[in-house]
Protein backbone atom coordinates (compact mmCIF):
# COMPACT_ATOMS: atom_id res chain seq x y z
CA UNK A 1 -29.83 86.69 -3.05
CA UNK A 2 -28.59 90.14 -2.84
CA UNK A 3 -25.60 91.94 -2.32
CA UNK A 4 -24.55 94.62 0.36
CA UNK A 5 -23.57 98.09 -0.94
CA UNK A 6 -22.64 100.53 2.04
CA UNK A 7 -24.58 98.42 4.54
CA UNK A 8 -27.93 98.43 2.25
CA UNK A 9 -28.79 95.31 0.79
CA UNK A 10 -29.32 95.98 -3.06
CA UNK A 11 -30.81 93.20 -4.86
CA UNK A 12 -29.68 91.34 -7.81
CA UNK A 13 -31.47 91.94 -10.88
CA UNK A 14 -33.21 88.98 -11.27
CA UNK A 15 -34.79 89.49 -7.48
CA UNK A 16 -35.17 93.10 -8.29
CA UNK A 17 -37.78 92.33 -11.42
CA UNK A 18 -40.24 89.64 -9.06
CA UNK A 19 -40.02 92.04 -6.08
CA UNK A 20 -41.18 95.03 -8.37
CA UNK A 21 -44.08 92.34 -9.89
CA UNK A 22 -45.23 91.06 -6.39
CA UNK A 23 -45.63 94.81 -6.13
CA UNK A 24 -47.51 95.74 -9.17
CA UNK A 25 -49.47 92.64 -8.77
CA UNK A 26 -50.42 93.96 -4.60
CA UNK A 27 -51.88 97.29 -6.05
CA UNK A 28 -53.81 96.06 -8.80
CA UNK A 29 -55.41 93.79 -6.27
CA UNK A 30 -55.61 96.67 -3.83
CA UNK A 31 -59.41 96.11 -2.39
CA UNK A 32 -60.54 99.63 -3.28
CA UNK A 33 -58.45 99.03 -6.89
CA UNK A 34 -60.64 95.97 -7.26
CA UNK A 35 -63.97 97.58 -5.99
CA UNK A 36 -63.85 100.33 -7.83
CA UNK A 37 -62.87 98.58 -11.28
CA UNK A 38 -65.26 95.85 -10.44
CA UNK A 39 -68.11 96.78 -12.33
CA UNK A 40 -66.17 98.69 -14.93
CA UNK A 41 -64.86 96.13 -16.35
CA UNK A 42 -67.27 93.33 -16.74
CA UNK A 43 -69.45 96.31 -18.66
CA UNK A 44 -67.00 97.18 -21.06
CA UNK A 45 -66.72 93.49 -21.79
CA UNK A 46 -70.29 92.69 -22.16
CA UNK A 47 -70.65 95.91 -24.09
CA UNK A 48 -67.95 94.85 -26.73
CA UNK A 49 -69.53 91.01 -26.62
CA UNK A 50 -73.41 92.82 -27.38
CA UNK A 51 -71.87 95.03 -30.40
CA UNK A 52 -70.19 91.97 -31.77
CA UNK A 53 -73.07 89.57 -31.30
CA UNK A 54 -75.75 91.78 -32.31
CA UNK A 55 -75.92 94.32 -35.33
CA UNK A 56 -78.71 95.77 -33.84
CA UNK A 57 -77.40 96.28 -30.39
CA UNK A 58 -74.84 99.26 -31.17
CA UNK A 59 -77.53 101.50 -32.64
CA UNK A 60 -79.25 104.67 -31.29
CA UNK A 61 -82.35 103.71 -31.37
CA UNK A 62 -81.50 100.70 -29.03
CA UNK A 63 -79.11 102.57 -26.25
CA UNK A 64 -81.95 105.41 -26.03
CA UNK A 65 -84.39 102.71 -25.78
CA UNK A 66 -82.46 100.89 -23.23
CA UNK A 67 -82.11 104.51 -21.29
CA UNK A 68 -85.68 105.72 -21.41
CA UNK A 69 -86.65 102.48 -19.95
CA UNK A 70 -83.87 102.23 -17.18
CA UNK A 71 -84.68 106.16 -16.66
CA UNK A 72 -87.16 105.40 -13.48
CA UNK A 73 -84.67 102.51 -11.94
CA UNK A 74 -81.49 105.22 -12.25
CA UNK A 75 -83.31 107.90 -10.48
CA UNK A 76 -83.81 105.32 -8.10
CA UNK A 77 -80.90 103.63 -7.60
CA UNK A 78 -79.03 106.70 -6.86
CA UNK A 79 -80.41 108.06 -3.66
CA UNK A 80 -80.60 104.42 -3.07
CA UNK A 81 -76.38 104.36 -3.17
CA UNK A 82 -77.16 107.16 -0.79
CA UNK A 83 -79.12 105.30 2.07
CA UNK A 84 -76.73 101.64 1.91
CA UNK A 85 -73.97 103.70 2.33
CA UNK A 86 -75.39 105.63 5.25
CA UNK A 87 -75.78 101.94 6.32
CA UNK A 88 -80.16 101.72 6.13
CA UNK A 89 -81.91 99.93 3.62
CA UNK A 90 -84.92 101.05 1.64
CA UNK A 91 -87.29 98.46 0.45
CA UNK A 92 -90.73 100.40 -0.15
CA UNK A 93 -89.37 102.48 -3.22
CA UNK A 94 -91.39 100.18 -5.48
CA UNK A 95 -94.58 100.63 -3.61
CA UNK A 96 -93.35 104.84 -3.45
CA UNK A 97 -93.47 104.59 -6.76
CA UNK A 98 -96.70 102.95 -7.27
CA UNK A 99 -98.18 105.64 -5.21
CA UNK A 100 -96.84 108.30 -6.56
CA UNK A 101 -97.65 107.33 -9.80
CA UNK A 102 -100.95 107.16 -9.03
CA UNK A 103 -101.67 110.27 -7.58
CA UNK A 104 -100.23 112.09 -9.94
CA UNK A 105 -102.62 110.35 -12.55
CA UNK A 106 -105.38 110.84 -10.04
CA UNK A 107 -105.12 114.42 -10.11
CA UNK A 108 -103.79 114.89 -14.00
CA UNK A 109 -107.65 114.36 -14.85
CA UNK A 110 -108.58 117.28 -12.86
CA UNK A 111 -106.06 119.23 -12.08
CA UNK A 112 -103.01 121.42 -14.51
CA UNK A 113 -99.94 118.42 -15.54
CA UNK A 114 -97.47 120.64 -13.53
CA UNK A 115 -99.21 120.39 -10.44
CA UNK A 116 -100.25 116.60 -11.19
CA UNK A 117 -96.47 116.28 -10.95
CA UNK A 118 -95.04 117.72 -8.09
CA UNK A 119 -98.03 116.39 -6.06
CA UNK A 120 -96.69 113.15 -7.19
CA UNK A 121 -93.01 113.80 -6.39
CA UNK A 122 -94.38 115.17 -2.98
CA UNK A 123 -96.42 111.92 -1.80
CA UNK A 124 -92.89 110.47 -2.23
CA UNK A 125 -91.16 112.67 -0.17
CA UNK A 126 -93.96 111.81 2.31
CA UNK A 127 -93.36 108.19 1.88
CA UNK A 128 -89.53 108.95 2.87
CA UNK A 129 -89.67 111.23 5.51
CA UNK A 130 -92.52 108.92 7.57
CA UNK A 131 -89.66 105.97 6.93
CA UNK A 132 -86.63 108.44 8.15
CA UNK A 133 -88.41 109.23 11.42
CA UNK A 134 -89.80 106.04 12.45
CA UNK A 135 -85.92 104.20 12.02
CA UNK A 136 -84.50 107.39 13.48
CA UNK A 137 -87.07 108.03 16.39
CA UNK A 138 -88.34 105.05 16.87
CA UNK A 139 -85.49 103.28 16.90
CA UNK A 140 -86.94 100.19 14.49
CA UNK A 141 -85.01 98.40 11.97
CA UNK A 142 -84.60 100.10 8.63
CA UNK A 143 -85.35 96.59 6.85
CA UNK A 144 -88.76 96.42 8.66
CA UNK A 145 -89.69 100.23 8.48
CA UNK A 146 -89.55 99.91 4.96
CA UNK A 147 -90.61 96.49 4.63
CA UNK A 148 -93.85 97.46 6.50
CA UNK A 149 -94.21 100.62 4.41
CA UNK A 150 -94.29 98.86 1.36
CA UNK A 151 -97.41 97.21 2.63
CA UNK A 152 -98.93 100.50 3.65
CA UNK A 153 -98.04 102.74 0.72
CA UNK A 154 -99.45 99.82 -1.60
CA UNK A 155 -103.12 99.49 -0.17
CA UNK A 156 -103.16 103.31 -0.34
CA UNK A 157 -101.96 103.80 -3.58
CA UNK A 158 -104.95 100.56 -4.40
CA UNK A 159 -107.38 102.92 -2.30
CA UNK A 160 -107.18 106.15 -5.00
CA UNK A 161 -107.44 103.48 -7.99
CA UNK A 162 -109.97 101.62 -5.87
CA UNK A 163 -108.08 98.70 -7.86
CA UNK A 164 -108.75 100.10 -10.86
CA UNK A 165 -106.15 101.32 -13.98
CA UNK A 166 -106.35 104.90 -14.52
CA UNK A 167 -106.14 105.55 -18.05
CA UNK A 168 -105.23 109.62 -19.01
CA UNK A 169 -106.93 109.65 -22.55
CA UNK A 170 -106.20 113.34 -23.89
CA UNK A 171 -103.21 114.08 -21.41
CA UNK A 172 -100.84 115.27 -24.11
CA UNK A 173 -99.26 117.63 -21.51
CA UNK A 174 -98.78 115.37 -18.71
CA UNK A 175 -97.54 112.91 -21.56
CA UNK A 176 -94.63 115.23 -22.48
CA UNK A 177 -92.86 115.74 -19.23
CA UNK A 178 -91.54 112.30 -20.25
CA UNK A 179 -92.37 111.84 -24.03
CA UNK A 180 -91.24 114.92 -25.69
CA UNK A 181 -87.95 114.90 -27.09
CA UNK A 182 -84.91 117.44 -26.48
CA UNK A 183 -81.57 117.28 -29.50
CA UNK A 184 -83.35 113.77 -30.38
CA UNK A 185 -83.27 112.31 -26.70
CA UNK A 186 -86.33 112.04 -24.98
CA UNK A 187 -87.12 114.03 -21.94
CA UNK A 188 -87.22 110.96 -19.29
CA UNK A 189 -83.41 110.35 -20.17
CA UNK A 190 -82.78 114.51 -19.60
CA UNK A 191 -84.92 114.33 -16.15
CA UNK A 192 -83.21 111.32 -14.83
CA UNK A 193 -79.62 113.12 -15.45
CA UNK A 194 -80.89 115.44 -13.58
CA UNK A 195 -81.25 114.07 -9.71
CA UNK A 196 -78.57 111.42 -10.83
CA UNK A 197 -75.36 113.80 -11.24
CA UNK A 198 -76.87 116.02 -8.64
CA UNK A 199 -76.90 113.11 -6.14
CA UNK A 200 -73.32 112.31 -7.48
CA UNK A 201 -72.10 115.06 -6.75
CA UNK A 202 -73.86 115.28 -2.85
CA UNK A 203 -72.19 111.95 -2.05
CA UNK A 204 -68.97 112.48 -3.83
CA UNK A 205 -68.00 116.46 -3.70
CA UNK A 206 -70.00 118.04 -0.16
CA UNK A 207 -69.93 117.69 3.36
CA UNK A 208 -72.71 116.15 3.37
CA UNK A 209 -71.78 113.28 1.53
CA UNK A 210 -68.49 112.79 3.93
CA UNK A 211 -71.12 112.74 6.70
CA UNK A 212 -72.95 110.19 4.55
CA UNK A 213 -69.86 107.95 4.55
CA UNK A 214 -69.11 108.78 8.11
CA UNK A 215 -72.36 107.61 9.43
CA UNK A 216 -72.25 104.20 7.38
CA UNK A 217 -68.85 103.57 8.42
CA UNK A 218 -69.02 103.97 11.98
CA UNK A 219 -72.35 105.49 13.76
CA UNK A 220 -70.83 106.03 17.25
CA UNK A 221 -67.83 107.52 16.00
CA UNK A 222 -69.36 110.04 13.54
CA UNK A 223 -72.12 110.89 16.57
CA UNK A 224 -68.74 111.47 19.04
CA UNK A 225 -67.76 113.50 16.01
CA UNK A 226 -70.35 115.98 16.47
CA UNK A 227 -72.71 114.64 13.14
CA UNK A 228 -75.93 114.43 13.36
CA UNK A 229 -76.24 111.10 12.58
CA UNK A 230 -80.17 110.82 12.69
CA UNK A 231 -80.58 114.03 10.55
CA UNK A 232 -77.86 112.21 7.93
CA UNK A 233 -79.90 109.40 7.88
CA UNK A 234 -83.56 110.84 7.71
CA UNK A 235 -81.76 113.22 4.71
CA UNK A 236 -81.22 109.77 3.09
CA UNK A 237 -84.85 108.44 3.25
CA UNK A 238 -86.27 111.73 1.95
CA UNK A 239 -84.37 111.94 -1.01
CA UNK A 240 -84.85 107.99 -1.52
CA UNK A 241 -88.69 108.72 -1.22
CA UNK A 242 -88.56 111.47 -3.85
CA UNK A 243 -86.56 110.14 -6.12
CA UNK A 244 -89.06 107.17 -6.13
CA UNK A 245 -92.14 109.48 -6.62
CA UNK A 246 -90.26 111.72 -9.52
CA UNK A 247 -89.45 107.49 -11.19
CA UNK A 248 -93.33 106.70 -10.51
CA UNK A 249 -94.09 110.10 -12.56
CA UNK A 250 -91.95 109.49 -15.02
CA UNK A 251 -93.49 106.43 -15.91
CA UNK A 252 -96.63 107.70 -15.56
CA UNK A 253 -96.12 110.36 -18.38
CA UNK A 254 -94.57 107.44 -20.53
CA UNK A 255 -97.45 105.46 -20.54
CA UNK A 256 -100.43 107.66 -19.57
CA UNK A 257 -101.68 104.88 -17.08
CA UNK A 258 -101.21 104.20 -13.72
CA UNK A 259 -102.42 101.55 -11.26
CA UNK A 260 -103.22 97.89 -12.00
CA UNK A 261 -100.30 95.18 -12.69
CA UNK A 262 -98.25 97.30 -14.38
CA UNK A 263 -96.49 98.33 -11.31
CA UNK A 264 -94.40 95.15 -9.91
CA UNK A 265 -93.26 97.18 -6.90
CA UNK A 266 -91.24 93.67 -5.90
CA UNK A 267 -89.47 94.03 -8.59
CA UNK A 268 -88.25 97.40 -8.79
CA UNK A 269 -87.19 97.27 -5.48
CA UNK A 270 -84.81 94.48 -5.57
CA UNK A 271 -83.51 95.61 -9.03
CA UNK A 272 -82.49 98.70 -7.04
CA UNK A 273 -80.83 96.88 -4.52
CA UNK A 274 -79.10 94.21 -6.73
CA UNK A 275 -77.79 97.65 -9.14
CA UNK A 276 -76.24 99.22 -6.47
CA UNK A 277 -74.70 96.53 -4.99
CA UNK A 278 -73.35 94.82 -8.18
CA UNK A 279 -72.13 98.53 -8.45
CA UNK A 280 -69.67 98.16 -6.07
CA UNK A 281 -72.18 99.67 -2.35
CA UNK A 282 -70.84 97.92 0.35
CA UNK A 283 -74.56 96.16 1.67
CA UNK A 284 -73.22 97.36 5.07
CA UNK A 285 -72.16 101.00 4.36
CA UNK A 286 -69.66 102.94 4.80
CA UNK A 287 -68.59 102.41 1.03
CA UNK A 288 -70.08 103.39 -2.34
CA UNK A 289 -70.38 105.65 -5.43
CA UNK A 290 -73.29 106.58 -7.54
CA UNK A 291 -71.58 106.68 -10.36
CA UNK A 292 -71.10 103.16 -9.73
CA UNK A 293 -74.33 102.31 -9.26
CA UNK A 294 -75.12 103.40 -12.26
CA UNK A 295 -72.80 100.89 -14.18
CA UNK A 296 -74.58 98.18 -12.10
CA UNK A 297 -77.84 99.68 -13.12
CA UNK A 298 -76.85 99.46 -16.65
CA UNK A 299 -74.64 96.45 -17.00
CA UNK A 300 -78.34 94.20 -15.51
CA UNK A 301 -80.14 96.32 -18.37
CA UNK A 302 -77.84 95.01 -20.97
CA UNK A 303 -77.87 91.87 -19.71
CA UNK A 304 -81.76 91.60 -20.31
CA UNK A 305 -81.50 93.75 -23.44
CA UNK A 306 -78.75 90.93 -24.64
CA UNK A 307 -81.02 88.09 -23.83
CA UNK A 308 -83.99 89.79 -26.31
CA UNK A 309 -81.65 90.73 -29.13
CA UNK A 310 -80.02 87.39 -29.14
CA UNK A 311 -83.31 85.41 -28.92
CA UNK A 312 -82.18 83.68 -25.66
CA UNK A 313 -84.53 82.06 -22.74
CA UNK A 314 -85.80 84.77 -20.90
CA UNK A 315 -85.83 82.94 -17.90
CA UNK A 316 -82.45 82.61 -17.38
CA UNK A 317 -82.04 86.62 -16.31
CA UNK A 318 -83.27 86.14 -13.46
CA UNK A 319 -80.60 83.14 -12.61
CA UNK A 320 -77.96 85.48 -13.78
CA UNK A 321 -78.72 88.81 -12.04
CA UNK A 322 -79.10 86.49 -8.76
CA UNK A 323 -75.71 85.22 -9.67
CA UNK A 324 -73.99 88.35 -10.14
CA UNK A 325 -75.45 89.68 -6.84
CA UNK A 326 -73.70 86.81 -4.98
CA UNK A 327 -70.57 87.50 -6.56
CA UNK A 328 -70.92 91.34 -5.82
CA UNK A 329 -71.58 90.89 -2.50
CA UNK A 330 -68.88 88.10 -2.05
CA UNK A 331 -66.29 90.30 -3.89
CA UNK A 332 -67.49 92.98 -0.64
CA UNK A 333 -67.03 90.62 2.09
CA UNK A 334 -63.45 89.62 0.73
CA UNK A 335 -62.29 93.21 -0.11
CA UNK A 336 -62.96 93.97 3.70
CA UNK A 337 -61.50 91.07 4.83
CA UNK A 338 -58.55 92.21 3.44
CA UNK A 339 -58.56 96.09 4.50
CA UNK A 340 -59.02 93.97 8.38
């Protein structure tokens, strides 16, 4: 009930206190609220569960650990935010970074480290630019671009190792672009914060980035907008390619090998793609943050790190990763259902 005070109707306290909750309870399950808590949220919680369940979890020499490994999928994953939420999909950054690996051990036995390196970055960029062009020119799907680049960038990167692991015995300069230590943290963790809070701060802070969101969100109308939509999107692709060949070199310099079955280019590719979107990327753009990406990134990491330190069946990640994927991308469906 309420009552009528100068024609307003002014309710009674009791009404007053579930009107104000219904509120509070309608923002907190705000779709954006939701999506961009999300991820948060379950990390903190599995976080606090490790520390507790493990004594050697919460220790420095296991969160560097877990961050020089995940240094290569980061690097990754963030210009990958970039290209779902530009609404394309990149599926040859694990063969990208097989190649690029490769080439830059290739030419490491010959050749100075530093230019080893950015040859390596550069085959990348390569990789992304011939994948920006044909969906943008060509007009063919960005699922099957990349899907038939992956076969093409892995028999060439197989051609320079003619199938064959290239070992760099006495490298110890290509070996410290990724080995050698800065303040006690290895360089791969410096180099990977590097691209990652630069491509942050693209998506997040510059025009660019609004264009980003503008072409995933609606095509027609950002193209009626005067954006370039095609130049947004090839801009994607390139930096998805180099980010991939900068991973492949990092991991290079970790290990001083390339080639053989060391690189499962599968794998990397759909750990990208399940990261980002567990991270919140809406899987049909127009929606996304790096940052959260990189909580997605990191909350699968823990989740395989969890399963080692706690002696648990390894073969069970892969059940739960495909789990939380389902769930992320449900959770995307229904917070756009709701914005409808």
């Amino acid at each position: 009930m309420s009552v009528q005070a100068g024609g307003t109707d002014v309710p009674e306290p009791g009404e007053a206190a579930v009107v104000a909750a219904a509120s509070q309870w309608r923002r907190f399950a705000d779709p954006e609220r939701v999506r961009g808590l999300g991820i948060l949220l379950p990390f903190i919680g599995l976080f606090v569960a490790l520390s507790i369940a493990s004594s050697a979890f919460l220790t420095k020499v296991n969160l560097l650990e877990i961050l020089d490994q995940q240094s290569a999928t980061l690097v990754v994953a963030a210009a990958g935010t970039l290209v779902l939420v530009a609404g394309g999909i990149d599926l040859s950054v694990g063969a990208t970074y097989f190649l690029a690996g490769v080439v830059s051990a290739h030419f490491a036995l010959t050749l100075p480290a530093g230019v080893a390196i950015v040859l390596g970055i550069l085959s990348g960029t390569a990789v992304g630019l011939v994948n920006g062009l044909v969906v943008t020119v060509l007009r063919v799907n960005a699922l099957i671009t990349t899907l038939a680049t992956t076969f093409v960038v892995s028999g060439l990167a197989s051609l320079v190792t003619s199938g064959n692991l290239i070992v760099l015995f006495n490298k110890a300069a290509f070996g410290s672009f990724a080995q050698s230590e800065f303040l006690g943290v290895r360089t791969s963790i410096w180099i990977m914060l590097i691209p990652v809070i630069a491509l942050a701060l693209l998506l997040a802070r510059t025009k660019i980035g609004r264009y980003i969101y503008a072409v995933g969100g609606n095509a027609n109308a950002a193209r009626l907008s005067g954006v370039r939509v095609d130049a947004v999107r090839v801009v994607t692709f390139v930096l998805s390619g180099t980010t991939a060949g900068l991973a492949g070199v990092i991991d290079t310099s970790r290990v001083l090998s390339a080639g053989g079955a060391s690189y499962n280019t599968v794998q990397l590719a759909f750990t990208v793609i399940a990261g980002v979107v567990v991270g919140g990327t809406s899987i049909l753009g127009g929606d996304g943050a790096v940052w959260r990406t990189i909580v997605g990134i990191l909350f699968i990491a823990l989740i395989n790190n969890g399963y080692i330190l706690l002696g648990l069946d390894p073969l069970y990640q892969q059940i739960t990763v495909g789990v939380l994927l389902i769930a992320a991308v449900s959770l995307d469906v229904w917070s756009r259902r709701r914005r409808e």
